[in-house]
N, C-alpha and C. Protein backbone atom coordinates (compact mmCIF):
# COMPACT_ATOMS: atom_id res chain seq x y z
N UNK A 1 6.37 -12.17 -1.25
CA UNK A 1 5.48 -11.11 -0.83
C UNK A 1 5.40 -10.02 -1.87
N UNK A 2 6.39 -9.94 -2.56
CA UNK A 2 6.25 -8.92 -3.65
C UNK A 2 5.55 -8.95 -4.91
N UNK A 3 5.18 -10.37 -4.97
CA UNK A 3 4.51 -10.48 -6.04
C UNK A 3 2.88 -10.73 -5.63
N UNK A 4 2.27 -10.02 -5.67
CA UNK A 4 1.33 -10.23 -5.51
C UNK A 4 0.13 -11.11 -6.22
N UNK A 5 -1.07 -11.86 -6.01
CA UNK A 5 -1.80 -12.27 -6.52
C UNK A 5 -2.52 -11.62 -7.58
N UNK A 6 -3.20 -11.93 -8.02
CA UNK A 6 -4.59 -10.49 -9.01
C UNK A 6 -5.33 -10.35 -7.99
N UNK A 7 -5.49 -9.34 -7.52
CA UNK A 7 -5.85 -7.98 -7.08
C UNK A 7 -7.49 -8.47 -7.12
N UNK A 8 -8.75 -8.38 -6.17
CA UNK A 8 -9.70 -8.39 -6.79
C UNK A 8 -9.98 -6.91 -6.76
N UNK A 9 -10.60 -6.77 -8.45
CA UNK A 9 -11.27 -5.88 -8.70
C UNK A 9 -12.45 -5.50 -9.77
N UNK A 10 -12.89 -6.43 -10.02
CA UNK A 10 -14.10 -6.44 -10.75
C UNK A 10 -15.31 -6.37 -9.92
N UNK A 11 -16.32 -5.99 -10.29
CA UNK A 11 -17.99 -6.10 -9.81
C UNK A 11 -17.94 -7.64 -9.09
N UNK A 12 -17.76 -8.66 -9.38
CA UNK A 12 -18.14 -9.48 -9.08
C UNK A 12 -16.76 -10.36 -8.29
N UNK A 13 -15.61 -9.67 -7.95
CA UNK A 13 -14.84 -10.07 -7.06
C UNK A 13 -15.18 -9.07 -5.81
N UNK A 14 -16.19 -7.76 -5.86
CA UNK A 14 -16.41 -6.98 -4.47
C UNK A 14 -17.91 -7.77 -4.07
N UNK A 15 -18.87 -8.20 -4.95
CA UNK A 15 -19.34 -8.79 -4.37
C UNK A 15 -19.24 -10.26 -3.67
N UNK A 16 -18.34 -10.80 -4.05
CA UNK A 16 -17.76 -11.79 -3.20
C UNK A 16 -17.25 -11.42 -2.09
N UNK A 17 -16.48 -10.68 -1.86
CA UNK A 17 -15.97 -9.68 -0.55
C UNK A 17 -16.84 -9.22 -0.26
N UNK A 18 -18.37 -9.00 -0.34
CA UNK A 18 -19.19 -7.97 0.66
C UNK A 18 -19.91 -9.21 1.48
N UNK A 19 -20.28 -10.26 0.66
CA UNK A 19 -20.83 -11.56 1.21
C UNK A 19 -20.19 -12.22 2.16
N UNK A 20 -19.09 -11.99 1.70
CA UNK A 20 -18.09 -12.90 2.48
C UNK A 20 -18.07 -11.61 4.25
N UNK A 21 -17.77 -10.67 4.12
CA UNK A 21 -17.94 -9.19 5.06
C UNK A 21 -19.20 -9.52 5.74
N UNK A 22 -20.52 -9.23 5.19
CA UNK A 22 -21.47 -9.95 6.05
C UNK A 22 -21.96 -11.04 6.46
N UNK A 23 -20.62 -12.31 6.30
CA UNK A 23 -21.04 -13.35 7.40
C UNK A 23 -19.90 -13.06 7.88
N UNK A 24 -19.04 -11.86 7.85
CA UNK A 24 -18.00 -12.11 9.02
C UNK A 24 -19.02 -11.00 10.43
N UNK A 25 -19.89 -10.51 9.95
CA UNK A 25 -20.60 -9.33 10.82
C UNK A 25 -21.58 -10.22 11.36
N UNK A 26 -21.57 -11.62 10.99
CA UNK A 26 -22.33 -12.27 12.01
C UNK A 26 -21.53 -13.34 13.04
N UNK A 27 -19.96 -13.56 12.94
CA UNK A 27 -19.11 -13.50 13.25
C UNK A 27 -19.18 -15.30 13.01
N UNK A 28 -18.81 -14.68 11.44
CA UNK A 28 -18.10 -16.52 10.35
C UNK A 28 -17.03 -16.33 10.64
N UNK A 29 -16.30 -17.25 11.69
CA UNK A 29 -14.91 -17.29 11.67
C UNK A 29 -14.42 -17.15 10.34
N UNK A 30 -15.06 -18.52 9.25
CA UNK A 30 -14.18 -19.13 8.31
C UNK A 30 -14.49 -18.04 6.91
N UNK A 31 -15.56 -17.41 6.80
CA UNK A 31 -15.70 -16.20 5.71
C UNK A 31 -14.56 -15.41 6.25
N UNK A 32 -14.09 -14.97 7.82
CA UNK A 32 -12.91 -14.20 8.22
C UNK A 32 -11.94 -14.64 7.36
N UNK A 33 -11.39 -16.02 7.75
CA UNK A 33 -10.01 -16.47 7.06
C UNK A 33 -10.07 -16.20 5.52
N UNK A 34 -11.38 -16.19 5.00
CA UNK A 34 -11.32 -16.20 3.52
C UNK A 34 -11.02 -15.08 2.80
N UNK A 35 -11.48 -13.79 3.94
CA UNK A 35 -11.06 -12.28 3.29
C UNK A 35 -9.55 -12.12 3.59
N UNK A 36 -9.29 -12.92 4.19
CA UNK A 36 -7.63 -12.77 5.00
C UNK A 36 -7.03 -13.15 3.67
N UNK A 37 -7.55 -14.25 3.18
CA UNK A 37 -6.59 -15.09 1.97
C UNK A 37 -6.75 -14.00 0.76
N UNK A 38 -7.76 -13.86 0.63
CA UNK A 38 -8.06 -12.93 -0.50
C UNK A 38 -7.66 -11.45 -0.33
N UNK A 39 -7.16 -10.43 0.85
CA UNK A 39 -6.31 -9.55 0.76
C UNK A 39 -5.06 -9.08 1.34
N UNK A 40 -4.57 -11.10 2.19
CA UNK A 40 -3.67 -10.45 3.04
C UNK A 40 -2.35 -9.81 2.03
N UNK A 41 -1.79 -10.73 1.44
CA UNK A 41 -0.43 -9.81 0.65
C UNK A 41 -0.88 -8.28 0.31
N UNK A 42 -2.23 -7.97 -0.48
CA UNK A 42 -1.84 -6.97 -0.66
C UNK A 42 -1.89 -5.65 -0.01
N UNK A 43 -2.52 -6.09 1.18
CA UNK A 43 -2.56 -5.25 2.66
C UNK A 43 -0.70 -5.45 2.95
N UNK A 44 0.04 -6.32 3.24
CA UNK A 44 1.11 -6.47 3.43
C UNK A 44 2.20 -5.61 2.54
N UNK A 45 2.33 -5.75 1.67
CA UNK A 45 2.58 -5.32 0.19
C UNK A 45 2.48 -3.76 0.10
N UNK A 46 1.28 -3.22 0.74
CA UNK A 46 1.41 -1.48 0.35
C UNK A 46 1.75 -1.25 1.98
N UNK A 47 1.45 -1.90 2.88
CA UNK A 47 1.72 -1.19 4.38
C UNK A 47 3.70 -1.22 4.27
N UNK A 48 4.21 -2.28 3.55
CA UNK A 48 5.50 -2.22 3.37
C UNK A 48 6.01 -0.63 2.50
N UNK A 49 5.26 -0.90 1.25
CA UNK A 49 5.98 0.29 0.71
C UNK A 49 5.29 1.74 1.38
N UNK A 50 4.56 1.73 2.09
CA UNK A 50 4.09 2.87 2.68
C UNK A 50 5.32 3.24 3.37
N UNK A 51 5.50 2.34 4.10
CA UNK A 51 6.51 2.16 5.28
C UNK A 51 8.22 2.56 4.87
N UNK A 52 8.39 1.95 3.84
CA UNK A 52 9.56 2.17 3.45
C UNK A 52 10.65 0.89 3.31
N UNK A 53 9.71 -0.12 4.14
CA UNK A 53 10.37 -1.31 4.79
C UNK A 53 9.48 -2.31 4.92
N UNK A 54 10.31 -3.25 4.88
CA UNK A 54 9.08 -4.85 5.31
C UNK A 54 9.25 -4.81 7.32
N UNK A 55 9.95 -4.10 7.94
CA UNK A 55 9.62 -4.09 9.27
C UNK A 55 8.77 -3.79 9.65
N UNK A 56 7.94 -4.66 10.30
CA UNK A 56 6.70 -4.32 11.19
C UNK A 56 5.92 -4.80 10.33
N UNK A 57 5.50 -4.61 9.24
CA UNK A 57 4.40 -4.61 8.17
C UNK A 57 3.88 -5.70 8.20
N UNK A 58 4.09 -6.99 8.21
CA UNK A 58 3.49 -8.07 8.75
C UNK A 58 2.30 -7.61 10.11
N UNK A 59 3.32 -7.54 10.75
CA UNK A 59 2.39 -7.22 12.11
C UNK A 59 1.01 -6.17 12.19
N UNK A 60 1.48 -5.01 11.29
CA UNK A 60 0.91 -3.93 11.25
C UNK A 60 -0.49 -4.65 10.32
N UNK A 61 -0.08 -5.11 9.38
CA UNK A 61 -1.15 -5.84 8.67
C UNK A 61 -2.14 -6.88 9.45
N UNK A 62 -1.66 -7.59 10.04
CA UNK A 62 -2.44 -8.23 11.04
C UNK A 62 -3.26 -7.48 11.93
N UNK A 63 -2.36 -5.58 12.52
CA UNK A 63 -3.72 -5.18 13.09
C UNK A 63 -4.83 -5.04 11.97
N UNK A 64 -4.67 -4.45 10.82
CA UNK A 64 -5.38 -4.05 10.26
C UNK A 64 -7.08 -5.06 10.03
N UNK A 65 -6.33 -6.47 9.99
CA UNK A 65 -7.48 -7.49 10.01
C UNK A 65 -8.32 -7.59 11.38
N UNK A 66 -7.23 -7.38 12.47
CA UNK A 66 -7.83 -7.38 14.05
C UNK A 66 -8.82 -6.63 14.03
N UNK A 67 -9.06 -5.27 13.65
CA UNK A 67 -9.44 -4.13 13.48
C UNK A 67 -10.78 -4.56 12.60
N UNK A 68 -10.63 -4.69 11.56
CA UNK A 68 -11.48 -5.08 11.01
C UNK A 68 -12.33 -6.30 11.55
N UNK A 69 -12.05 -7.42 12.09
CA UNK A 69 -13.12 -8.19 12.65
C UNK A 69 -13.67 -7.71 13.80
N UNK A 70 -12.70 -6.50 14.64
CA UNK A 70 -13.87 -5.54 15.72
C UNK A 70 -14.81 -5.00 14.92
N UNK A 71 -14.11 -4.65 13.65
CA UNK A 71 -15.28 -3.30 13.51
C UNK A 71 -17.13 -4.37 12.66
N UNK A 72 -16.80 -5.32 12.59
CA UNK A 72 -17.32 -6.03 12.02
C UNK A 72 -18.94 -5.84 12.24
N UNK A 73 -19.62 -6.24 13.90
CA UNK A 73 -20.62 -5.78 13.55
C UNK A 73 -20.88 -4.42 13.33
N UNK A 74 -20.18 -3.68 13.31
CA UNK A 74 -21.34 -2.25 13.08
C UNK A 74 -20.82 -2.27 11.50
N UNK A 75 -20.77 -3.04 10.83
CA UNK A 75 -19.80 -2.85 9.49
C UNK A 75 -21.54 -2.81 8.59
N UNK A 76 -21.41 -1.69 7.33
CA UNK A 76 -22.84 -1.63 6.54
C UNK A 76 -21.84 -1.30 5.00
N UNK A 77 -22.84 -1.29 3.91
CA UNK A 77 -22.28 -1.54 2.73
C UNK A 77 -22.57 0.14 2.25
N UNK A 78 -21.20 0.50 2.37
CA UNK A 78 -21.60 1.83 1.84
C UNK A 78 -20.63 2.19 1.04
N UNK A 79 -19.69 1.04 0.69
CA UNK A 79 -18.92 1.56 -0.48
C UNK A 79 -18.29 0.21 -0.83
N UNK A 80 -17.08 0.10 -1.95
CA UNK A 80 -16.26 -1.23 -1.89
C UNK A 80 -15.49 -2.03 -0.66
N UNK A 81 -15.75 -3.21 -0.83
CA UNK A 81 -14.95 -3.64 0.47
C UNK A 81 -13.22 -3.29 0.39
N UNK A 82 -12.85 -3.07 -0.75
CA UNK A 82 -11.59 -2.95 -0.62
C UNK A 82 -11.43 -0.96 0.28
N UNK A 83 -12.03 -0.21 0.24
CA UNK A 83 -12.42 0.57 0.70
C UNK A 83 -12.91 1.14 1.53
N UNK A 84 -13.10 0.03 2.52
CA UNK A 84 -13.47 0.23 3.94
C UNK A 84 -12.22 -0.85 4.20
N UNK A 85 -11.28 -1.61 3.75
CA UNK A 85 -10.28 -2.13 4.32
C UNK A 85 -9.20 -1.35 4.45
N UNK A 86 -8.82 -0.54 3.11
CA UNK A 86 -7.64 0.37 2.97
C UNK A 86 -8.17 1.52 4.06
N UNK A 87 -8.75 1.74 4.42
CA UNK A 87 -9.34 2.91 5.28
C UNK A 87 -8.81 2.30 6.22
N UNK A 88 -8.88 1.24 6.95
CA UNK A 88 -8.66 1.03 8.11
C UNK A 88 -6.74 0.86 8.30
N UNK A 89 -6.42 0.67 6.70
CA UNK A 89 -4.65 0.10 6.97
C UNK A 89 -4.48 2.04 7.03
N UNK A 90 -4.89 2.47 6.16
CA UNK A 90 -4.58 4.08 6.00
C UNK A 90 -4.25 4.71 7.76
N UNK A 91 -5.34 4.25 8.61
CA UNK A 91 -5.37 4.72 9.56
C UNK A 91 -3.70 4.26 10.31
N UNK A 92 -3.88 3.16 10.47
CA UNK A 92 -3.22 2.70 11.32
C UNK A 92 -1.25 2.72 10.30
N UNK A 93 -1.50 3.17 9.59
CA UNK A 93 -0.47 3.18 8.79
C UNK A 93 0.13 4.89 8.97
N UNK A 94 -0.77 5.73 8.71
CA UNK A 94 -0.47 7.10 8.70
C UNK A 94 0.07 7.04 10.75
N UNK A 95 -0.19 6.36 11.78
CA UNK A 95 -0.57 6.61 12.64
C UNK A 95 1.40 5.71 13.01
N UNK A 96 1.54 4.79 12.51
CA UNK A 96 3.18 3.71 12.12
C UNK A 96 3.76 4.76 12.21
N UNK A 97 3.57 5.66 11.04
CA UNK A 97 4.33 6.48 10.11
C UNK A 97 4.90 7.97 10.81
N UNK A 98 3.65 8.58 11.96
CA UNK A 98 4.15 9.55 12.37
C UNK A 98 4.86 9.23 13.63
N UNK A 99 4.59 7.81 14.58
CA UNK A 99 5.11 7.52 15.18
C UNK A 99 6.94 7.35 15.21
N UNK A 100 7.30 6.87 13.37
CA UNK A 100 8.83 6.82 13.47
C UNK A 100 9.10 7.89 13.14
N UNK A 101 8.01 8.97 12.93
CA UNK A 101 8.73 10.54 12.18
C UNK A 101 8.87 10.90 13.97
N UNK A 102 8.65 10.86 14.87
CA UNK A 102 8.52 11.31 15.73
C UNK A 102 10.09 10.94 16.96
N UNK A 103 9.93 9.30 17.00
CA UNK A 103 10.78 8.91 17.29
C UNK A 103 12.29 8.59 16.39
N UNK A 104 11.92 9.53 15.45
CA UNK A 104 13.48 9.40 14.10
C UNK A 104 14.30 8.10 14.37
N UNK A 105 13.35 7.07 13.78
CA UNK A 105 13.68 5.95 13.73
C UNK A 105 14.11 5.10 12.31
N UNK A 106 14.26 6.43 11.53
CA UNK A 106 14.88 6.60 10.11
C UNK A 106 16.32 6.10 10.42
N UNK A 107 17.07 4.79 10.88
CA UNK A 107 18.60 4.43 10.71
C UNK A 107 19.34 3.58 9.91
N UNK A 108 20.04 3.45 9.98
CA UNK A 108 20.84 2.48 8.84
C UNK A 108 20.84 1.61 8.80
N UNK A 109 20.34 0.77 9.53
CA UNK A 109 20.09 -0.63 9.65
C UNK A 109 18.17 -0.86 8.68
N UNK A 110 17.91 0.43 9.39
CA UNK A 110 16.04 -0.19 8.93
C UNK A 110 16.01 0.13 6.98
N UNK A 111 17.28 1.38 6.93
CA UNK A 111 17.36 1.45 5.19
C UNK A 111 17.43 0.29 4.49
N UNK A 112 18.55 -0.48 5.24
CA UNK A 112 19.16 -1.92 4.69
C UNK A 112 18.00 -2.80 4.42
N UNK A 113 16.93 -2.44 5.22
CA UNK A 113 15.65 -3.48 4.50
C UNK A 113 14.74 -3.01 3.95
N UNK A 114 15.08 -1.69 2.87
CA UNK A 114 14.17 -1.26 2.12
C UNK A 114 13.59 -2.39 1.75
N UNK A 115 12.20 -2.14 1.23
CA UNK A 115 11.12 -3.00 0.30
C UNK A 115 10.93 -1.61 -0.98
N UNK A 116 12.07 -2.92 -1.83
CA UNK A 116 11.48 -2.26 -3.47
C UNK A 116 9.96 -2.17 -3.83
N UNK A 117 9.67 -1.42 -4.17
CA UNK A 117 8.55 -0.82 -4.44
C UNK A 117 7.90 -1.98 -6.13
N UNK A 118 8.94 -2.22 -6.72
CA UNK A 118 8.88 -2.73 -8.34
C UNK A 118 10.27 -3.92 -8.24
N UNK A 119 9.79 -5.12 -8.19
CA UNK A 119 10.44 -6.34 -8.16
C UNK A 119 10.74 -6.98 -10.05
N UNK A 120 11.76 -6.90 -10.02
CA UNK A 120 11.83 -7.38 -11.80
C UNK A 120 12.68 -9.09 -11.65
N UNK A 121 12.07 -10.05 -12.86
CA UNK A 121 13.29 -10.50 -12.86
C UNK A 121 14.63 -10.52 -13.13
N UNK A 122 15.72 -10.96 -12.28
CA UNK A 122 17.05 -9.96 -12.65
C UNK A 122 17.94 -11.17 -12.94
N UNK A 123 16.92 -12.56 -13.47
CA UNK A 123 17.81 -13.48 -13.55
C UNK A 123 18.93 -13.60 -14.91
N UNK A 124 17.72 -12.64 -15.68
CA UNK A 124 18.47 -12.77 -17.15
C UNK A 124 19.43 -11.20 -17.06
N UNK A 125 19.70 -10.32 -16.04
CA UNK A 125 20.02 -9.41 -16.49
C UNK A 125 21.42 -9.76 -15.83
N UNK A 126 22.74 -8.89 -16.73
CA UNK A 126 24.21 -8.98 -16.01
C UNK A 126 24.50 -8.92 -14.73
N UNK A 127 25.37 -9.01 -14.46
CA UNK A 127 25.89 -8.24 -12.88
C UNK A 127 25.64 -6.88 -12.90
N UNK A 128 26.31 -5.81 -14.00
CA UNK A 128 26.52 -4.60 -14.11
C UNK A 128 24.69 -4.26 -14.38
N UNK A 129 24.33 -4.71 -15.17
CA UNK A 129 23.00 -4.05 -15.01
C UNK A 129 22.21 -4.53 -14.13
N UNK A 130 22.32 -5.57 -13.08
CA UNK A 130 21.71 -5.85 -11.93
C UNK A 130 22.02 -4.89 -10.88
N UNK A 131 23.00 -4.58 -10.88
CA UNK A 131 23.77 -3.00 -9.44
C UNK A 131 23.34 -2.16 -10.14
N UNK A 132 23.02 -1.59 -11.40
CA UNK A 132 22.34 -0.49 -12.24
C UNK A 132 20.47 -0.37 -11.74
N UNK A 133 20.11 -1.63 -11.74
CA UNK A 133 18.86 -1.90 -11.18
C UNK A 133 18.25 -1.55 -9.96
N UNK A 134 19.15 -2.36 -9.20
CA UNK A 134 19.00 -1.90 -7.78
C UNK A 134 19.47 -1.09 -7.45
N UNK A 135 20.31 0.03 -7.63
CA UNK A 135 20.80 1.43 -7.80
C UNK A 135 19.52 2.51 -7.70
N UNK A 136 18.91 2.26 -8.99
CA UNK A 136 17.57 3.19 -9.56
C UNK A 136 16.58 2.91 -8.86
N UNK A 137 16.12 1.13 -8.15
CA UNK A 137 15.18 0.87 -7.56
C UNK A 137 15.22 1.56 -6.26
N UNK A 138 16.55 1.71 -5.87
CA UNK A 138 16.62 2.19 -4.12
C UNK A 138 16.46 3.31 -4.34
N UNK A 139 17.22 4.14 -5.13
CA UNK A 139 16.57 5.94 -5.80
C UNK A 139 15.14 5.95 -5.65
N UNK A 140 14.40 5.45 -6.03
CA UNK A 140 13.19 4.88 -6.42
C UNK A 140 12.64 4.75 -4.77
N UNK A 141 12.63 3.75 -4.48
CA UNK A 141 12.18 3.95 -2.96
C UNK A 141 11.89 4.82 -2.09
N UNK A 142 13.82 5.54 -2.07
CA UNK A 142 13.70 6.40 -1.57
C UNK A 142 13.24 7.75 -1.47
N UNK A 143 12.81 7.77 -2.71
CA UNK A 143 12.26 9.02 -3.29
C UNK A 143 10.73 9.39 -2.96
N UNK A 144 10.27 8.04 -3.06
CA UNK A 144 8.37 7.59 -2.76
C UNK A 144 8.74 7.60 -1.26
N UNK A 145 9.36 7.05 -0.50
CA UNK A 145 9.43 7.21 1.10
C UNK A 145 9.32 8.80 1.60
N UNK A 146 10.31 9.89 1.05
CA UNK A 146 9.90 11.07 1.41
C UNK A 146 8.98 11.85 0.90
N UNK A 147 8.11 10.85 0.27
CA UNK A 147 6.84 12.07 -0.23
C UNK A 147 6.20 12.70 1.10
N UNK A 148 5.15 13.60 1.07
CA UNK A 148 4.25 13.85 1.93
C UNK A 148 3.34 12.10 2.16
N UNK A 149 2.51 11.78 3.18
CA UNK A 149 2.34 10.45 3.36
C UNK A 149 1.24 10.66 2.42
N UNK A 150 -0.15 11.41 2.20
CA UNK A 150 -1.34 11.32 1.29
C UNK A 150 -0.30 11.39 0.17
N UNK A 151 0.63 11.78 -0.07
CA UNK A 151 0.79 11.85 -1.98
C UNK A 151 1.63 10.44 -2.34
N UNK A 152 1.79 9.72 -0.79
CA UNK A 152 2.77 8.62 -0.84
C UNK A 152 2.23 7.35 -1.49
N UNK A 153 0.87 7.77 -0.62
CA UNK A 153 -0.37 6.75 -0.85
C UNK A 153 -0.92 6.69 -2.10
N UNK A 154 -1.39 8.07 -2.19
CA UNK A 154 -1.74 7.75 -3.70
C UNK A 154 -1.11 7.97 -4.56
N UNK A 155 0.21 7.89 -4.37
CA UNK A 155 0.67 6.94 -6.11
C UNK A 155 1.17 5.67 -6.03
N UNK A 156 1.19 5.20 -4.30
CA UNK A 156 1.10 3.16 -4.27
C UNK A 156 0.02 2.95 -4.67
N UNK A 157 -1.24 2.99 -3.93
CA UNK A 157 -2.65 2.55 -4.58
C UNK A 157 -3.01 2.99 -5.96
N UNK A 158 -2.30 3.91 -6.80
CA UNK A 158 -2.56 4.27 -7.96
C UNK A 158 -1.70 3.16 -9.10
N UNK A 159 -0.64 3.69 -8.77
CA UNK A 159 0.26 3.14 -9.32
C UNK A 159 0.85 1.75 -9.30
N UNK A 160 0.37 0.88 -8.03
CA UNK A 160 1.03 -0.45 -7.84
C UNK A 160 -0.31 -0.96 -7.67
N UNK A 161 -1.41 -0.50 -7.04
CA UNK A 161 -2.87 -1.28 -7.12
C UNK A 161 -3.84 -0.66 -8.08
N UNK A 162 -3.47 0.58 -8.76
CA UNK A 162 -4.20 0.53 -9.70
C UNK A 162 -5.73 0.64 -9.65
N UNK A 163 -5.73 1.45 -8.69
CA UNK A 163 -7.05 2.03 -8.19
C UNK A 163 -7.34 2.96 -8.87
N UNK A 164 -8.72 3.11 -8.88
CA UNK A 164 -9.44 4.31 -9.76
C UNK A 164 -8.97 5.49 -8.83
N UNK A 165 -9.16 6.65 -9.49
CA UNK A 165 -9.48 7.95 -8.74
C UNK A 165 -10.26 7.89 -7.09
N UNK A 166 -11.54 7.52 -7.70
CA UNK A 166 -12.70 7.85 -7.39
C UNK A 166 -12.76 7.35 -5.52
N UNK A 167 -11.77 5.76 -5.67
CA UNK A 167 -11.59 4.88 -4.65
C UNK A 167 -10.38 5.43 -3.41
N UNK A 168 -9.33 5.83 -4.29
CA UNK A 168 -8.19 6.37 -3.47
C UNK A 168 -8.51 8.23 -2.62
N UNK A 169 -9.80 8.64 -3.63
CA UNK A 169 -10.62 9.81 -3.09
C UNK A 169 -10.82 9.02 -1.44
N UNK A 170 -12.05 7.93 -1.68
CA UNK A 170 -12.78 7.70 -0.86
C UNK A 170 -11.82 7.68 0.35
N UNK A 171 -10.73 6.68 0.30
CA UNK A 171 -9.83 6.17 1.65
C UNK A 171 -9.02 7.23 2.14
N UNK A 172 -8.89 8.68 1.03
CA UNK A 172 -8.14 9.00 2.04
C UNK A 172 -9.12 10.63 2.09
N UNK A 173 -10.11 10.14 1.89
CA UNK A 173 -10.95 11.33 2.46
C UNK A 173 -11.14 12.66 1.98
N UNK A 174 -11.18 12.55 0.63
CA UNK A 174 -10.57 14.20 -0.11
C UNK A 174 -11.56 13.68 -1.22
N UNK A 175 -11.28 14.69 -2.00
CA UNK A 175 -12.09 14.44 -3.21
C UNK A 175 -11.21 14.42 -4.74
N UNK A 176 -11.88 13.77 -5.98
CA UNK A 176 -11.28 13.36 -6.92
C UNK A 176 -9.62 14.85 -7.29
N UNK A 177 -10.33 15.48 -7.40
CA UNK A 177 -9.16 17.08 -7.97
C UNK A 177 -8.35 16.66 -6.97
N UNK A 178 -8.61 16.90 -5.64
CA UNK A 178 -7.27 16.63 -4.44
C UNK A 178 -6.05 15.63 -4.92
N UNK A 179 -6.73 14.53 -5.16
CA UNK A 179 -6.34 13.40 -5.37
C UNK A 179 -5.51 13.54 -6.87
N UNK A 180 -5.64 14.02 -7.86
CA UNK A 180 -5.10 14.17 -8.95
C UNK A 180 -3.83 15.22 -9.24
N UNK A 181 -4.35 16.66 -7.50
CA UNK A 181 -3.53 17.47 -7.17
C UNK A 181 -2.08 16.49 -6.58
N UNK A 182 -2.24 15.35 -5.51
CA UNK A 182 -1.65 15.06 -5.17
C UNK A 182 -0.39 14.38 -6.18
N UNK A 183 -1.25 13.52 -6.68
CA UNK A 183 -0.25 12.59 -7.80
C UNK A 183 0.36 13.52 -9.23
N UNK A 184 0.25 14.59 -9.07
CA UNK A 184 0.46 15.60 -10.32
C UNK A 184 2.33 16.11 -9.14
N UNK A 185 1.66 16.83 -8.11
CA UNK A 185 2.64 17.22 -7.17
C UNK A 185 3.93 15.77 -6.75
N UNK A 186 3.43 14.81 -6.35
CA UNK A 186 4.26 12.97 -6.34
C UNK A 186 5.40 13.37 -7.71
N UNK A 187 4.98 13.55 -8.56
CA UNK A 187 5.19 13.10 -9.93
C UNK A 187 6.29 13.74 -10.07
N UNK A 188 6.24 15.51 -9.85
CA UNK A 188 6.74 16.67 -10.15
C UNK A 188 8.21 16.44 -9.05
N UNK A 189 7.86 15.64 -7.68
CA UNK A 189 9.08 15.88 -7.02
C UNK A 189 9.43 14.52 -7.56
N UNK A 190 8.98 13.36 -7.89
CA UNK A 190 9.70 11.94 -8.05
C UNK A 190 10.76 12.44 -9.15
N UNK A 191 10.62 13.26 -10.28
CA UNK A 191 10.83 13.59 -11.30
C UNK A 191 12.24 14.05 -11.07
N UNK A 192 12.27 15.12 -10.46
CA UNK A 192 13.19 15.92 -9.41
C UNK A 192 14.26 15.48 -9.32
N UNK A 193 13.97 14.17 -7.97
CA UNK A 193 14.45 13.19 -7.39
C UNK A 193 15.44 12.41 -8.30
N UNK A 194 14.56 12.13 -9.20
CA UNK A 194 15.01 10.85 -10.09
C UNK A 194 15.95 11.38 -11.33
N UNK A 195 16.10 12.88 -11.62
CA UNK A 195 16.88 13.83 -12.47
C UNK A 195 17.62 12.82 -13.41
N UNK A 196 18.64 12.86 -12.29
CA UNK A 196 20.08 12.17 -12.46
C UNK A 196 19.59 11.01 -13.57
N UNK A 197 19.25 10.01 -13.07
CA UNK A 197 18.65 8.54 -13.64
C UNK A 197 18.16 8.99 -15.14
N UNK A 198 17.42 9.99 -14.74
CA UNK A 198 16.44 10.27 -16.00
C UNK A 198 17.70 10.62 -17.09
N UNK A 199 18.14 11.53 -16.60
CA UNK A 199 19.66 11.69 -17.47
C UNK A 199 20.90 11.19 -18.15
N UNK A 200 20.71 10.01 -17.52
CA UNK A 200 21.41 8.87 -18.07
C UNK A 200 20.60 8.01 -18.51
């Protein structure tokens, strides 16, 4: 799950996704399964590191597709499809998110299944620099887990999907400066956070 596929993102991988979107709005089962194949990991993949954890995130990802084949017929082309999808995980993700801030369901058991954010191979690396690794990676985690949730987001979709500005504006509803405010502010506390590491 951590490794994800290539990402579509060219002109001509969204128009495959918008085609494929309007025969699911005439309700193509099998164009459905095809957008499933083509974004389930990486719907999976950021609802995890949103999350902090691979718990739930399966599931949560699955609403996100549920969701999306309701919203299907009233669905019109008014921006990228990846962009009316992340909109819909955003929702239901920000919505995960205040639910365990609420019920402080932050415990020691759900830490134990952080989802690293950055998967390396660690076949060639020692023992000692493999516990050095995963040391910095869980720093790392944990550091992106307590952001504010918009500055959380956009530096996963920036930084691990590699989204333009312009797109991570759109999903989370702000405009380009916001968005650059946010990941400037991410940066300034990851930085913080990460002192120590940086220091050694």
């Amino acid at each position: 799950m951590a490794n994800h596929p290539q990402k579509p993102s060219t002109v001509h991988d969204n128009d495959i996704d918008l085609a494929l979107m309007m025969r699911v709005k005439d309700g193509d089962e099998a164009a459905f399964e095809q957008l499933i194949k083509r974004h389930q990991a990486m719907v999976i993949g950021t609802v995890a590191k949103m999350l902090g954890s691979t718990t739930d995130s399966e599931d949560i990802a699955q609403q996100v597709f549920i969701r999306l084949w309701k919203s299907a017929p009233r669905y019109e082309v008014k921006a990228k499809f990846t962009t009316f999808l992340f909109t819909i995980m955003r929702n239901l993700v920000f919505n995960e998110s205040r639910r365990r801030s609420r019920k402080k369901e932050s415990s020691i058991d759900e830490r134990e299944d952080d989802f690293h954010l950055q998967t390396e191979d660690s076949q060639t690396k020692s023992p000692d620099e493999k516990i050095l690794q995963d040391e910095l990676q869980a720093a790392v985690d944990k550091a992106i887990a307590s952001l504010p949730e918009k500055q959380r987001m956009a530096v996963i979709l920036r930084r691990y999907e590699n989204m333009p500005y312009e797109e991570i504006a759109s999903i989370l509803k702000t405009s380009v400066s916001a968005i650059k405010s946010h990941l400037f502010r991410a940066r300034t506390t990851l930085r913080e956070s990460l002192q120590q590491y940086l220091d050694e």
